[in-house]
N, C-alpha and C. Protein backbone atom coordinates (compact mmCIF):
# COMPACT_ATOMS: atom_id res chain seq x y z
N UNK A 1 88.65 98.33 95.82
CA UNK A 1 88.88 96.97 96.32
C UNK A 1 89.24 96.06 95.14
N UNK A 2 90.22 94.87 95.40
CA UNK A 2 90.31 94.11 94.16
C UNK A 2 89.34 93.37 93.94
N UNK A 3 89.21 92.88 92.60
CA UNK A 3 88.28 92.56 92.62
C UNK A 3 88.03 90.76 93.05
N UNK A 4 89.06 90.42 93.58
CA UNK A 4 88.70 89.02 94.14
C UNK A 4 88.22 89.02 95.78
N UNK A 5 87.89 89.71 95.99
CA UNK A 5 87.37 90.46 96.94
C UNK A 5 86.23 89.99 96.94
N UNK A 6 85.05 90.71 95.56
CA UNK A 6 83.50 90.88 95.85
C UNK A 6 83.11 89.04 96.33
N UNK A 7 83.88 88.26 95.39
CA UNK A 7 83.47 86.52 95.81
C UNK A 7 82.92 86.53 97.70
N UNK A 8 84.29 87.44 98.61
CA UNK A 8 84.39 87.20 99.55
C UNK A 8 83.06 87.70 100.49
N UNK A 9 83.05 89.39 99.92
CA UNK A 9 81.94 89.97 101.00
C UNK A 9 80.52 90.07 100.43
N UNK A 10 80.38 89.69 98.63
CA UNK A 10 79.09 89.43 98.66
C UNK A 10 78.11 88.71 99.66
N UNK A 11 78.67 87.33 99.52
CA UNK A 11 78.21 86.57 100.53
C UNK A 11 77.45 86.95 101.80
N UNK A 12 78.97 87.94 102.23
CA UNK A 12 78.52 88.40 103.98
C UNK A 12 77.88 89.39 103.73
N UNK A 13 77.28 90.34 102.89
CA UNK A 13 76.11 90.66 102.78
C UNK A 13 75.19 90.62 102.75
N UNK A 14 75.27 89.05 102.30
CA UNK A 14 73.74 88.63 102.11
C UNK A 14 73.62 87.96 103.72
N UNK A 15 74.31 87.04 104.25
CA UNK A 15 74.10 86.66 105.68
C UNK A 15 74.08 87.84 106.46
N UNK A 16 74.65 89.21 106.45
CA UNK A 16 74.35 90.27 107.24
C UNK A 16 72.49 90.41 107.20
N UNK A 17 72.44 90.62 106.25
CA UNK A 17 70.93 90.79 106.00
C UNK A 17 70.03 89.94 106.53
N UNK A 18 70.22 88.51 105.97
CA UNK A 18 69.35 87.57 106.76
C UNK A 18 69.51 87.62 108.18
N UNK A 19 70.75 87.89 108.93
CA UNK A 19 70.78 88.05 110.34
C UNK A 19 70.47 88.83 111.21
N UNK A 20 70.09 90.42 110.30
CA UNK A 20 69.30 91.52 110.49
C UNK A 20 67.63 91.53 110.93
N UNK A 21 67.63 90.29 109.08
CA UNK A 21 65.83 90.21 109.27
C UNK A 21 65.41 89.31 110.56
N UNK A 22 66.43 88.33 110.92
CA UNK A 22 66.05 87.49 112.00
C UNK A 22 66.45 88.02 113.11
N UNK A 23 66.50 88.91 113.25
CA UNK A 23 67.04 90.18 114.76
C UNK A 23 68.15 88.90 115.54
N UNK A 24 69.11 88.93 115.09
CA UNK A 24 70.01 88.56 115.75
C UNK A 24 70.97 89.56 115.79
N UNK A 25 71.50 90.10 116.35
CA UNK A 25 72.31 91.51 116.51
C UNK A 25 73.86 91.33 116.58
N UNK A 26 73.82 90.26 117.62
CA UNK A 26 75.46 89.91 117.99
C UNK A 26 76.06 89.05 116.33
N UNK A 27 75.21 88.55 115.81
CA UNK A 27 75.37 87.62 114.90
C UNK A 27 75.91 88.96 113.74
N UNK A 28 74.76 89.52 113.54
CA UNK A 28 74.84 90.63 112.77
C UNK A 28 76.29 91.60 113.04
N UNK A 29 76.49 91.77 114.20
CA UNK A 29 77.45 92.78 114.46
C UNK A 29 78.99 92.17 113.87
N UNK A 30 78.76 90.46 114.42
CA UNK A 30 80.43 89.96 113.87
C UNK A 30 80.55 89.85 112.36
N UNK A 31 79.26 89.42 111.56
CA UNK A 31 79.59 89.66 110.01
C UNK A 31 79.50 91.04 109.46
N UNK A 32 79.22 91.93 110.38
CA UNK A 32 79.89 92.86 109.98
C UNK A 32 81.58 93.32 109.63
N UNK A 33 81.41 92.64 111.19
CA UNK A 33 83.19 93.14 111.37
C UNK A 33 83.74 92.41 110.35
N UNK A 34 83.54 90.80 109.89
CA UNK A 34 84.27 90.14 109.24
C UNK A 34 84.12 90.55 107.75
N UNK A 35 83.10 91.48 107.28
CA UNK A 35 83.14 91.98 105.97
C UNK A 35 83.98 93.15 106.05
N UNK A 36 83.96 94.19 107.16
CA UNK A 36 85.00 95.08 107.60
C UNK A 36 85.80 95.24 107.02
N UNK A 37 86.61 93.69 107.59
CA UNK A 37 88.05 93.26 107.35
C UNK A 37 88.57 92.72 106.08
N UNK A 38 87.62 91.83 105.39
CA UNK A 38 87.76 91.59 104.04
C UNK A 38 87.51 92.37 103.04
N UNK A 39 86.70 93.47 103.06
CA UNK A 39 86.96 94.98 102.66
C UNK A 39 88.71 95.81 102.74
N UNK A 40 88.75 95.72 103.90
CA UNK A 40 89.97 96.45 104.21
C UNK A 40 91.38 95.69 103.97
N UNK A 41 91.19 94.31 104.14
CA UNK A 41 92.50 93.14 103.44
C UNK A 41 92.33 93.17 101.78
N UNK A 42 90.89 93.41 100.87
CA UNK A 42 91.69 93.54 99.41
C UNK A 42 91.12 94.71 98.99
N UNK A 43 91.78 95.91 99.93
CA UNK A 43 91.61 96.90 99.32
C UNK A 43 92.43 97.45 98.35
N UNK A 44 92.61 98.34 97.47
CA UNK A 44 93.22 98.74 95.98
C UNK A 44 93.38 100.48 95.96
N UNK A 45 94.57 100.50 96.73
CA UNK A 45 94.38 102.12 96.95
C UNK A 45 95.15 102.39 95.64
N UNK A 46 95.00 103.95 95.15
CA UNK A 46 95.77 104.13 94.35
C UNK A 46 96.73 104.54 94.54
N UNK A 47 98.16 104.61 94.20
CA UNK A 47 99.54 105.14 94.03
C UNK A 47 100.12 105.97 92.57
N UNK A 48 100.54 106.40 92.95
CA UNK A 48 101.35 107.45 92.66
C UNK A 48 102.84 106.44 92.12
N UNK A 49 102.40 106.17 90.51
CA UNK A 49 104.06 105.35 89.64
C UNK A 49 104.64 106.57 89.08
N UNK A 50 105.94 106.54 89.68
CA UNK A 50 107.44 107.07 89.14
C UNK A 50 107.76 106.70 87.67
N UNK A 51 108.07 108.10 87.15
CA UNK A 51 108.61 107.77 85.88
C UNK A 51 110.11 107.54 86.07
N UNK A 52 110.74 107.36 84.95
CA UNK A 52 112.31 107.27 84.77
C UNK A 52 112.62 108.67 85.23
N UNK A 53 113.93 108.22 85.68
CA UNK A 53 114.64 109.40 85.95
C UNK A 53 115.07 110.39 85.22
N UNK A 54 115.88 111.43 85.01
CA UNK A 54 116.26 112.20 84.25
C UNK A 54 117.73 111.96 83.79
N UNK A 55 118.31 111.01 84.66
CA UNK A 55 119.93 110.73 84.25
C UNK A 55 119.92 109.79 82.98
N UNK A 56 118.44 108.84 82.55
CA UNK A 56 118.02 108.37 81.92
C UNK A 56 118.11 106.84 82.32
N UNK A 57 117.93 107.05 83.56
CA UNK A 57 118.15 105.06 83.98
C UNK A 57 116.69 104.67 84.46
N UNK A 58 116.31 103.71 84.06
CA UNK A 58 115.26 103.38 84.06
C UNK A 58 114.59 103.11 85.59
N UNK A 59 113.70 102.91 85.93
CA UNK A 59 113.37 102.52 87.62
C UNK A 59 112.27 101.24 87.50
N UNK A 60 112.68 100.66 88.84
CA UNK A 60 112.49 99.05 89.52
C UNK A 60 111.53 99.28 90.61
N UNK A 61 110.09 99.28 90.59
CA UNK A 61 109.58 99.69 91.46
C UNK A 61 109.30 98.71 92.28
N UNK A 62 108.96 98.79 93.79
CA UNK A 62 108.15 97.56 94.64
C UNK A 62 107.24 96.99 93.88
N UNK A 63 106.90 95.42 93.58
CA UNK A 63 106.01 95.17 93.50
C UNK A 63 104.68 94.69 94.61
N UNK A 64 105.13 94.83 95.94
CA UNK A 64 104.41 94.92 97.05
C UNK A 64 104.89 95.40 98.04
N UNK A 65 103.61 95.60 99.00
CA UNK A 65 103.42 96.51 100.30
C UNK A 65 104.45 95.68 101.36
N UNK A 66 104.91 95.78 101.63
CA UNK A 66 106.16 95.37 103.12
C UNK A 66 107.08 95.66 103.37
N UNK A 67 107.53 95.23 103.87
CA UNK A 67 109.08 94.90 104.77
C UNK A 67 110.24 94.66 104.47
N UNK A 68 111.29 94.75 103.72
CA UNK A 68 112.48 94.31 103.09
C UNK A 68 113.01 93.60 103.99
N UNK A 69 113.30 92.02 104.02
CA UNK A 69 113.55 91.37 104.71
C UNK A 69 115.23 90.88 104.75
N UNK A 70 115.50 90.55 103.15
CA UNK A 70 116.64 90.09 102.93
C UNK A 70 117.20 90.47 101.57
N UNK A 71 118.19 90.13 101.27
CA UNK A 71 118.53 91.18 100.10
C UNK A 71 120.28 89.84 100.01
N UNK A 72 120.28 89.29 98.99
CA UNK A 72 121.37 88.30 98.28
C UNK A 72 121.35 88.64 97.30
N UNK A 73 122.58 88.09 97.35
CA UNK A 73 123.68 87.70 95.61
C UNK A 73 124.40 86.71 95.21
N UNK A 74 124.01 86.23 94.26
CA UNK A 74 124.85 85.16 93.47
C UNK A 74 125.69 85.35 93.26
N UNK A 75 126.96 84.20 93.31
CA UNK A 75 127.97 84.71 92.30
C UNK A 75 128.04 84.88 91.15
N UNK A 76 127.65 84.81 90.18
CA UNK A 76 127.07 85.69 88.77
C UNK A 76 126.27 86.72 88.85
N UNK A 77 126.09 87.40 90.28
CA UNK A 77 125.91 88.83 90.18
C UNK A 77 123.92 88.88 90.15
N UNK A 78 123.73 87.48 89.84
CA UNK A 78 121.94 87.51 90.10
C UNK A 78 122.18 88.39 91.77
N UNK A 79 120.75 89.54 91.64
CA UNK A 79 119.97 89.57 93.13
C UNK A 79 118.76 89.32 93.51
N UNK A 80 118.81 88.66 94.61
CA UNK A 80 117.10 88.58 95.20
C UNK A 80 116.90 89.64 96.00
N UNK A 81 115.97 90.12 96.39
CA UNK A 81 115.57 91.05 97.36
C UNK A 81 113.95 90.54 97.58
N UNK A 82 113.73 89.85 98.84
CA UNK A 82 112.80 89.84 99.78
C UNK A 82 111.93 90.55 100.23
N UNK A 83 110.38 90.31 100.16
CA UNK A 83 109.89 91.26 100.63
C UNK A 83 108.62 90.60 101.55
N UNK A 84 108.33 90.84 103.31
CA UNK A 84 107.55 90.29 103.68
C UNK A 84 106.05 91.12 103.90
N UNK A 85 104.73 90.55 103.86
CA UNK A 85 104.14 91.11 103.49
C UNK A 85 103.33 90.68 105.29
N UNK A 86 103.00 91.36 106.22
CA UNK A 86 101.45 91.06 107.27
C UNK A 86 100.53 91.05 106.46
N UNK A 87 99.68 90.80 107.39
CA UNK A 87 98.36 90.52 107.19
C UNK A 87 97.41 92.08 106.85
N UNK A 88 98.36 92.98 107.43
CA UNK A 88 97.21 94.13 107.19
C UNK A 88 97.94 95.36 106.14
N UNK A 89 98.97 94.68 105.39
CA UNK A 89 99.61 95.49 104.18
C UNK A 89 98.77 94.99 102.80
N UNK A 90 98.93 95.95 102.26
CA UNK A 90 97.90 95.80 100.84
C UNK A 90 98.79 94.67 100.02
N UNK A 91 97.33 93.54 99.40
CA UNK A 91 98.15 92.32 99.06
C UNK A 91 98.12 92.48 97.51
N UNK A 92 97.49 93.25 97.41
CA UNK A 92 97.58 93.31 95.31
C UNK A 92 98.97 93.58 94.97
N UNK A 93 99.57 93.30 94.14
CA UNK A 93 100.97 92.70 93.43
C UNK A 93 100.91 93.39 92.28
N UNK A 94 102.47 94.26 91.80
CA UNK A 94 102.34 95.43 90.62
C UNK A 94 103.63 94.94 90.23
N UNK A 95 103.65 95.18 88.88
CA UNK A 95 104.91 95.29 87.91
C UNK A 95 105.53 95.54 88.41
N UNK A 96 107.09 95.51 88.24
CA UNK A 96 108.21 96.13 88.65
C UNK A 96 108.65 96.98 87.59
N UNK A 97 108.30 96.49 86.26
CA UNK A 97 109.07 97.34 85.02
C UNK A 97 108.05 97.11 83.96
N UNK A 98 108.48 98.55 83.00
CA UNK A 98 107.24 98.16 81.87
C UNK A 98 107.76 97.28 81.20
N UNK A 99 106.63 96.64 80.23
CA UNK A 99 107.38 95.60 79.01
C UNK A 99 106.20 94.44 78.87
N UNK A 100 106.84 93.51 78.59
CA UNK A 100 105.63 92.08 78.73
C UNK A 100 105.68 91.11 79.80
N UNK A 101 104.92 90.32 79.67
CA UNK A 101 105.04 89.15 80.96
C UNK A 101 105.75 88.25 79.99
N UNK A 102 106.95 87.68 80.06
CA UNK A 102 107.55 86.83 79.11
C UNK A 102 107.33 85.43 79.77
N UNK A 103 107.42 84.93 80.92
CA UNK A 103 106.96 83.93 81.57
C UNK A 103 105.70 83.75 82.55
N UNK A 104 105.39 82.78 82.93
CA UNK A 104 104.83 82.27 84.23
C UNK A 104 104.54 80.85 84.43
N UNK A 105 105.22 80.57 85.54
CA UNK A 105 105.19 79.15 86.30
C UNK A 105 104.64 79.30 87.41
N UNK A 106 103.61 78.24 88.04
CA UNK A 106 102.98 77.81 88.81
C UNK A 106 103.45 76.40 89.53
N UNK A 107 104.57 76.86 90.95
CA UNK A 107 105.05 75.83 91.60
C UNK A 107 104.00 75.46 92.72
N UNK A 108 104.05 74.03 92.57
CA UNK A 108 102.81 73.60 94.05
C UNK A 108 104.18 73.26 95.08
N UNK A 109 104.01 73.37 96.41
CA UNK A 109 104.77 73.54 97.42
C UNK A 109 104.03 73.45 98.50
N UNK A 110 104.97 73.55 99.39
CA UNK A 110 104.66 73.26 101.09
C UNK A 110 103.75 75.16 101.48
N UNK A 111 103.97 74.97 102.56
CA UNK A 111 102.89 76.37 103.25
C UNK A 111 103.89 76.59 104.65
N UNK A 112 105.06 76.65 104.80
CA UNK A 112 106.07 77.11 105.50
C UNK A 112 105.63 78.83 105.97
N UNK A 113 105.90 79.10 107.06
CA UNK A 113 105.49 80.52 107.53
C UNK A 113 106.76 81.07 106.34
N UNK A 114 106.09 82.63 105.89
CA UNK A 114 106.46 83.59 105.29
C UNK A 114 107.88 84.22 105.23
N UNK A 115 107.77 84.11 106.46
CA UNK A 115 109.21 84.70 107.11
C UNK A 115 110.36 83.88 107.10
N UNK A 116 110.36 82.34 107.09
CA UNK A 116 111.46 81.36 107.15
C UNK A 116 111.96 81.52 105.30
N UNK A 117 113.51 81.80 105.26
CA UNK A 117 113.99 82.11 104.38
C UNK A 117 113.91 80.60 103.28
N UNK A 118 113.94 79.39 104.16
CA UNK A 118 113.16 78.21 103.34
C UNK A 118 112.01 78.39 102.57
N UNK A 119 110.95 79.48 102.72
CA UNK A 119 109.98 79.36 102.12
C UNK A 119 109.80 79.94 100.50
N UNK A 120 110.95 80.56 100.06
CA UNK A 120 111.17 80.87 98.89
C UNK A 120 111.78 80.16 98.12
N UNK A 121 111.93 78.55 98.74
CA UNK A 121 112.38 77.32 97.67
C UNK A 121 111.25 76.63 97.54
N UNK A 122 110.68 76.39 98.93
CA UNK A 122 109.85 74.87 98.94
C UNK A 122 108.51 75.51 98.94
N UNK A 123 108.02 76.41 99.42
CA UNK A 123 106.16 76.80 99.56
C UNK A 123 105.89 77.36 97.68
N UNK A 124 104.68 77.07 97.63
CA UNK A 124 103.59 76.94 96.97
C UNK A 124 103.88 78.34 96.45
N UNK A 125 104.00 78.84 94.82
CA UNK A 125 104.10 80.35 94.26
C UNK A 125 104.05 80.23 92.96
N UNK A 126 103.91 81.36 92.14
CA UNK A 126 103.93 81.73 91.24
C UNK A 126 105.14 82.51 91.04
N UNK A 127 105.52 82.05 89.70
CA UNK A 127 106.64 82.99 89.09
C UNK A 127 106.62 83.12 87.89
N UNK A 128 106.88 85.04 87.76
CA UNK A 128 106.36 85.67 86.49
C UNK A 128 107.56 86.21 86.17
N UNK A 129 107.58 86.12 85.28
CA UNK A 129 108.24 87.05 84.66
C UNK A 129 108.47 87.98 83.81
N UNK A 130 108.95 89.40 84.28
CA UNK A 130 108.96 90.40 83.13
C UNK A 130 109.95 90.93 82.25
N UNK A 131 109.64 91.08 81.05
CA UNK A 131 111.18 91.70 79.98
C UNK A 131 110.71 93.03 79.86
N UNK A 132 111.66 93.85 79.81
CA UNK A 132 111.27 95.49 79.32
C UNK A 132 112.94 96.05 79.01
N UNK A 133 112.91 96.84 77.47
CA UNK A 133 114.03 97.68 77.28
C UNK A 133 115.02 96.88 77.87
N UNK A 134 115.80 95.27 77.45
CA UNK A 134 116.85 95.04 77.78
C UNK A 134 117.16 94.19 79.24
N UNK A 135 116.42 94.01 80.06
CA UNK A 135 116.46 93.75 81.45
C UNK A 135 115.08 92.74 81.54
N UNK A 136 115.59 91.76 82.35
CA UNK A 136 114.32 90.18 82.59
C UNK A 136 114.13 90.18 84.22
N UNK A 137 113.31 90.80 84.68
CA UNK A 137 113.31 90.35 86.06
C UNK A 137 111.95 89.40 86.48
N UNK A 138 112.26 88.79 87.64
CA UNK A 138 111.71 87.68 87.98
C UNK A 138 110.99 88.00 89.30
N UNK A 139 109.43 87.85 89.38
CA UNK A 139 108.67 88.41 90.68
C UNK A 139 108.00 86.96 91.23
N UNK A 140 108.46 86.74 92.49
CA UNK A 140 107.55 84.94 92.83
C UNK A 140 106.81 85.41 94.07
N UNK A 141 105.20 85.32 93.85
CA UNK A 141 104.74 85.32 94.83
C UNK A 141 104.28 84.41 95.60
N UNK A 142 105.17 84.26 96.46
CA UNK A 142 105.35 82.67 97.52
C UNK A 142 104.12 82.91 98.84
N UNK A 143 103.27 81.89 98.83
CA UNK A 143 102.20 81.74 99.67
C UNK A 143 103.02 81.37 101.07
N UNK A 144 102.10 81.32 102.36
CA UNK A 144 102.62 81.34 103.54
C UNK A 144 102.00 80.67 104.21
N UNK A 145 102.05 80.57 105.94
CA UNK A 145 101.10 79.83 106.67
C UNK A 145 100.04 80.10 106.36
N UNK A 146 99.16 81.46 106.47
CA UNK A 146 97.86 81.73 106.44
C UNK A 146 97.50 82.41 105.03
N UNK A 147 98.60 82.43 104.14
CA UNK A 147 98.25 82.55 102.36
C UNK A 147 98.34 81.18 102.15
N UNK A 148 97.36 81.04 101.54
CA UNK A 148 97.29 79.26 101.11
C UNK A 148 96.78 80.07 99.34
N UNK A 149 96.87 81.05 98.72
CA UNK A 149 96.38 81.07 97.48
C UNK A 149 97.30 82.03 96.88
N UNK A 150 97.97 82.10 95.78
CA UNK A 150 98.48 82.98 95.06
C UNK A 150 97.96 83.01 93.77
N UNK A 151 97.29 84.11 92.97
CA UNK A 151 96.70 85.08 92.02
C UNK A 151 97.39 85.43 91.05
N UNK A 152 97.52 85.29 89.96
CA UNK A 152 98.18 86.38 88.82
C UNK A 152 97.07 86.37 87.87
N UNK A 153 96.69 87.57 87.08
CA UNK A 153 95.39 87.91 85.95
C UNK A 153 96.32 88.08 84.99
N UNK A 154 97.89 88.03 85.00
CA UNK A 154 98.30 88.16 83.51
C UNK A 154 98.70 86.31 83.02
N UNK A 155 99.00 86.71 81.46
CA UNK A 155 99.41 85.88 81.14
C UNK A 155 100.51 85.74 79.88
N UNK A 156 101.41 84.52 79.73
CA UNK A 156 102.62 84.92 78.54
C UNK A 156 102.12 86.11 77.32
N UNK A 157 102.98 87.19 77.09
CA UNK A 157 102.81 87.83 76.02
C UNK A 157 101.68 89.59 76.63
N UNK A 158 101.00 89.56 77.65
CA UNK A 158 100.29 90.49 78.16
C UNK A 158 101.70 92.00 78.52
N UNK A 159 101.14 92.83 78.12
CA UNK A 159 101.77 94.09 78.28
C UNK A 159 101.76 94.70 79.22
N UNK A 160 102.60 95.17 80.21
CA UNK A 160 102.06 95.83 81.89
C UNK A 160 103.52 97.17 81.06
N UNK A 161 102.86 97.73 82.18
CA UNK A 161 103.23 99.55 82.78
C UNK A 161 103.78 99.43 84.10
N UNK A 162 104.53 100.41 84.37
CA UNK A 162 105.48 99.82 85.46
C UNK A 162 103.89 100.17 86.63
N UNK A 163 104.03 99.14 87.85
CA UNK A 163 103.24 99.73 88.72
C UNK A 163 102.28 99.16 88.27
N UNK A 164 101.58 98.65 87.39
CA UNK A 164 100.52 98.13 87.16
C UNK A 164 99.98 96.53 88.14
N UNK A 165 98.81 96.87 88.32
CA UNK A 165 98.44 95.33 88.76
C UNK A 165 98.37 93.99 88.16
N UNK A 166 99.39 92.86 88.82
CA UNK A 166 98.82 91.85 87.50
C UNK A 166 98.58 90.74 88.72
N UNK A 167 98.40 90.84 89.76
CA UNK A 167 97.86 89.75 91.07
C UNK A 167 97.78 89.82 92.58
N UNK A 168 97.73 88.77 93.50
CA UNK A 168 97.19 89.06 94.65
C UNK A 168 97.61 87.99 95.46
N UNK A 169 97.84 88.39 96.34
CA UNK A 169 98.18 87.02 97.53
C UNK A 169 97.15 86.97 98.54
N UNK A 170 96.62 85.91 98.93
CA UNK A 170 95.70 85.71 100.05
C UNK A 170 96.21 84.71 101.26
N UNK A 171 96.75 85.44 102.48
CA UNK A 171 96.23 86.52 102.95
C UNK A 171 97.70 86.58 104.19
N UNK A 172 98.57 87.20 103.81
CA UNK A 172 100.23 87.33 104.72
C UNK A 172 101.10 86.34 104.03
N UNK A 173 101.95 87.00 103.39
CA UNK A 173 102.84 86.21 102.96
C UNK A 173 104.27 87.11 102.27
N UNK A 174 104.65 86.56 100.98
CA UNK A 174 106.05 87.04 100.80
C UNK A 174 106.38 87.41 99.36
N UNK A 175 106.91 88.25 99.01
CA UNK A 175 107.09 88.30 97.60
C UNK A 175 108.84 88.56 97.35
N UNK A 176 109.29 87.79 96.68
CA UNK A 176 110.69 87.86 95.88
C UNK A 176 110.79 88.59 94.42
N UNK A 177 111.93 89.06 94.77
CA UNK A 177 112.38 90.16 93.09
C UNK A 177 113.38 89.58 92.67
N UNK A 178 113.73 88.54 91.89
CA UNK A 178 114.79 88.55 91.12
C UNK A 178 115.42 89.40 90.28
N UNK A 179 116.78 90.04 90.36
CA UNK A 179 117.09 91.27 89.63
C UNK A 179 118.46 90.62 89.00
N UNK A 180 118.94 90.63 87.62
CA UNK A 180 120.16 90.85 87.02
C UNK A 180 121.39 91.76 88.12
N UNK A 181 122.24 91.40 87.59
CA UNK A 181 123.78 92.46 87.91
C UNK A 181 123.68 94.11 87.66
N UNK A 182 122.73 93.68 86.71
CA UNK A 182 122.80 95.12 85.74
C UNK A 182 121.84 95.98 86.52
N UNK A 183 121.34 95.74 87.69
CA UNK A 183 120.11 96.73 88.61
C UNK A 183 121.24 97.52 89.69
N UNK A 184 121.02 98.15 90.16
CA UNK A 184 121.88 98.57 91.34
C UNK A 184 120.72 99.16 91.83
N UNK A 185 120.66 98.33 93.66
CA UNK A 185 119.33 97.99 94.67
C UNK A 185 119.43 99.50 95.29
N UNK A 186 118.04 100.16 95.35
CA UNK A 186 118.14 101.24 95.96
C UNK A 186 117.45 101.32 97.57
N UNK A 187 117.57 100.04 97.91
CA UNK A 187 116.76 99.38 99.53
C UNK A 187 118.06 98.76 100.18
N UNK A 188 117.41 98.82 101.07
CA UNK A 188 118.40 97.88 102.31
C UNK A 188 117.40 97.29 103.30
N UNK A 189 117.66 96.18 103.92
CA UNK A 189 117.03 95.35 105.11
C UNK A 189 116.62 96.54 105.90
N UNK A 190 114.89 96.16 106.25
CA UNK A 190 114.49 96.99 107.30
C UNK A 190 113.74 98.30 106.62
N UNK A 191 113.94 98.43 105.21
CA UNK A 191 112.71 99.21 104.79
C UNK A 191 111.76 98.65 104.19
N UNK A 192 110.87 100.00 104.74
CA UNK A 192 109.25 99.53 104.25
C UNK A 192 108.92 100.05 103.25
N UNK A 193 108.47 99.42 102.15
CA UNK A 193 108.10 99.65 100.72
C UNK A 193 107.17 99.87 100.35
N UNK A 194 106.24 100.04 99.41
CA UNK A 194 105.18 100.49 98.84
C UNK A 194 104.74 100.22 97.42
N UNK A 195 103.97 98.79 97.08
CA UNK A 195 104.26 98.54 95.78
C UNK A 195 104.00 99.76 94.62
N UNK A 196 104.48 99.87 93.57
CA UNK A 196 103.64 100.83 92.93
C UNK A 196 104.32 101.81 92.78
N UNK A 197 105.24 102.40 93.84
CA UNK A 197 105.13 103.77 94.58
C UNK A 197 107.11 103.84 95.00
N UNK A 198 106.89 102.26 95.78
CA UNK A 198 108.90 102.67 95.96
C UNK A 198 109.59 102.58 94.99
N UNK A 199 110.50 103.19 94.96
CA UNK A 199 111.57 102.90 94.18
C UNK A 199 112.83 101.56 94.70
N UNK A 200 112.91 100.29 93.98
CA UNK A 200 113.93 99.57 94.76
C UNK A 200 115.39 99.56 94.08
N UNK A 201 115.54 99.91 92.56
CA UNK A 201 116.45 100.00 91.75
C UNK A 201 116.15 100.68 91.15
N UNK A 202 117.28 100.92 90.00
CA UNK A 202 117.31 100.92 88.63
C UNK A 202 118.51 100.51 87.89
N UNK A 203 118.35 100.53 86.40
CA UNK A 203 119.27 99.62 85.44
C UNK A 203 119.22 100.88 84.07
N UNK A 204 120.58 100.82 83.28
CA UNK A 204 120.60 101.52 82.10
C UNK A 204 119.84 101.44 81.12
């Protein structure tokens, strides 16, 4: 489980208990369920990170669990690729590439549902950014109607591994990949990803 998690179900442990000792059952039974669920929303499974390939091009992994929603291009060849996240896809947030965190900005914003392609200008996110071997990509994890919090544990100058964890969204929302020209996208609208674990590009 991540660990911003224990804040959540310590608690309902301890009210499970007191609601135990005071034989209330029904009481008892729903903080169960509701620790259940907050167990099972920041859970931290492990995956399985892809090395580079053998042709020698490097790989762009998901940095989260969802949905490929949308997928643009600039005319200077920038790409975004979209990624929407439910409520019951794993919300911890992984590198896309090894290297450092060369940035991070913290935009305050509106709380627009997840899914409205407006919400990757105006809602409330974080944006990090990573350099590795030549290539700068840009990961924003944009909060939603019912994510009102976005997470990052790294900070300027910190070293990640591709696939590695560096944050968390609470609780349905959206994550954007900014990619250079120089990536060629190995997704299309309508697949489901796997942070950690998919492959969405790679670059020389």
């Amino acid at each position: 489980m991540a660990r911003d998690g224990y804040r959540f179900v310590l608690p309902l442990v301890v009210l499970i208990g007191a609601a135990a000792l005071l034989h209330l059952p029904v009481v008892t039974a729903l903080l169960i369920v509701l620790a259940a669920f907050i167990v099972f929303f920041f859970r931290n499974p492990s995956r399985a990170i892809p090395g580079d390939g053998p042709d020698g091009r490097h790989l762009v992994v998901s940095p989260a669990d969802g949905k490929v929603v949308k997928i643009s291009q600039a005319p200077d060849g920038e790409q975004t690729l979209c990624i929407f996240l439910n409520i019951f896809n794993v919300h911890v947030t992984r590198a896309p590439i090894a290297g450092t965190v060369e940035r991070f900005e913290y935009k305050r914003g509106r709380f627009k549902v997840a899914f409205d392609e407006e919400a990757s200008r105006v809602n409330e996110q974080n944006i990090v950014t990573f350099a590795g071997d030549g290539v700068s990509l840009v990961v924003k994890q944009v909060a939603g109607l019912i994510a009102r919090r976005v997470v990052c544990w790294k900070k300027p100058g910190d070293a990640v591994e591709r696939g590695q964890l560096f944050g968390l969204i609470r609780f349905g929302s959206r994550v954007d990949v900014v990619m250079p020209a120089q990536v060629g996208i190995r997704v299309k609208v309508g697949d489901k990803v796997r942070g950690g674990s998919s492959i969405i590009g790679d670059y020389p």
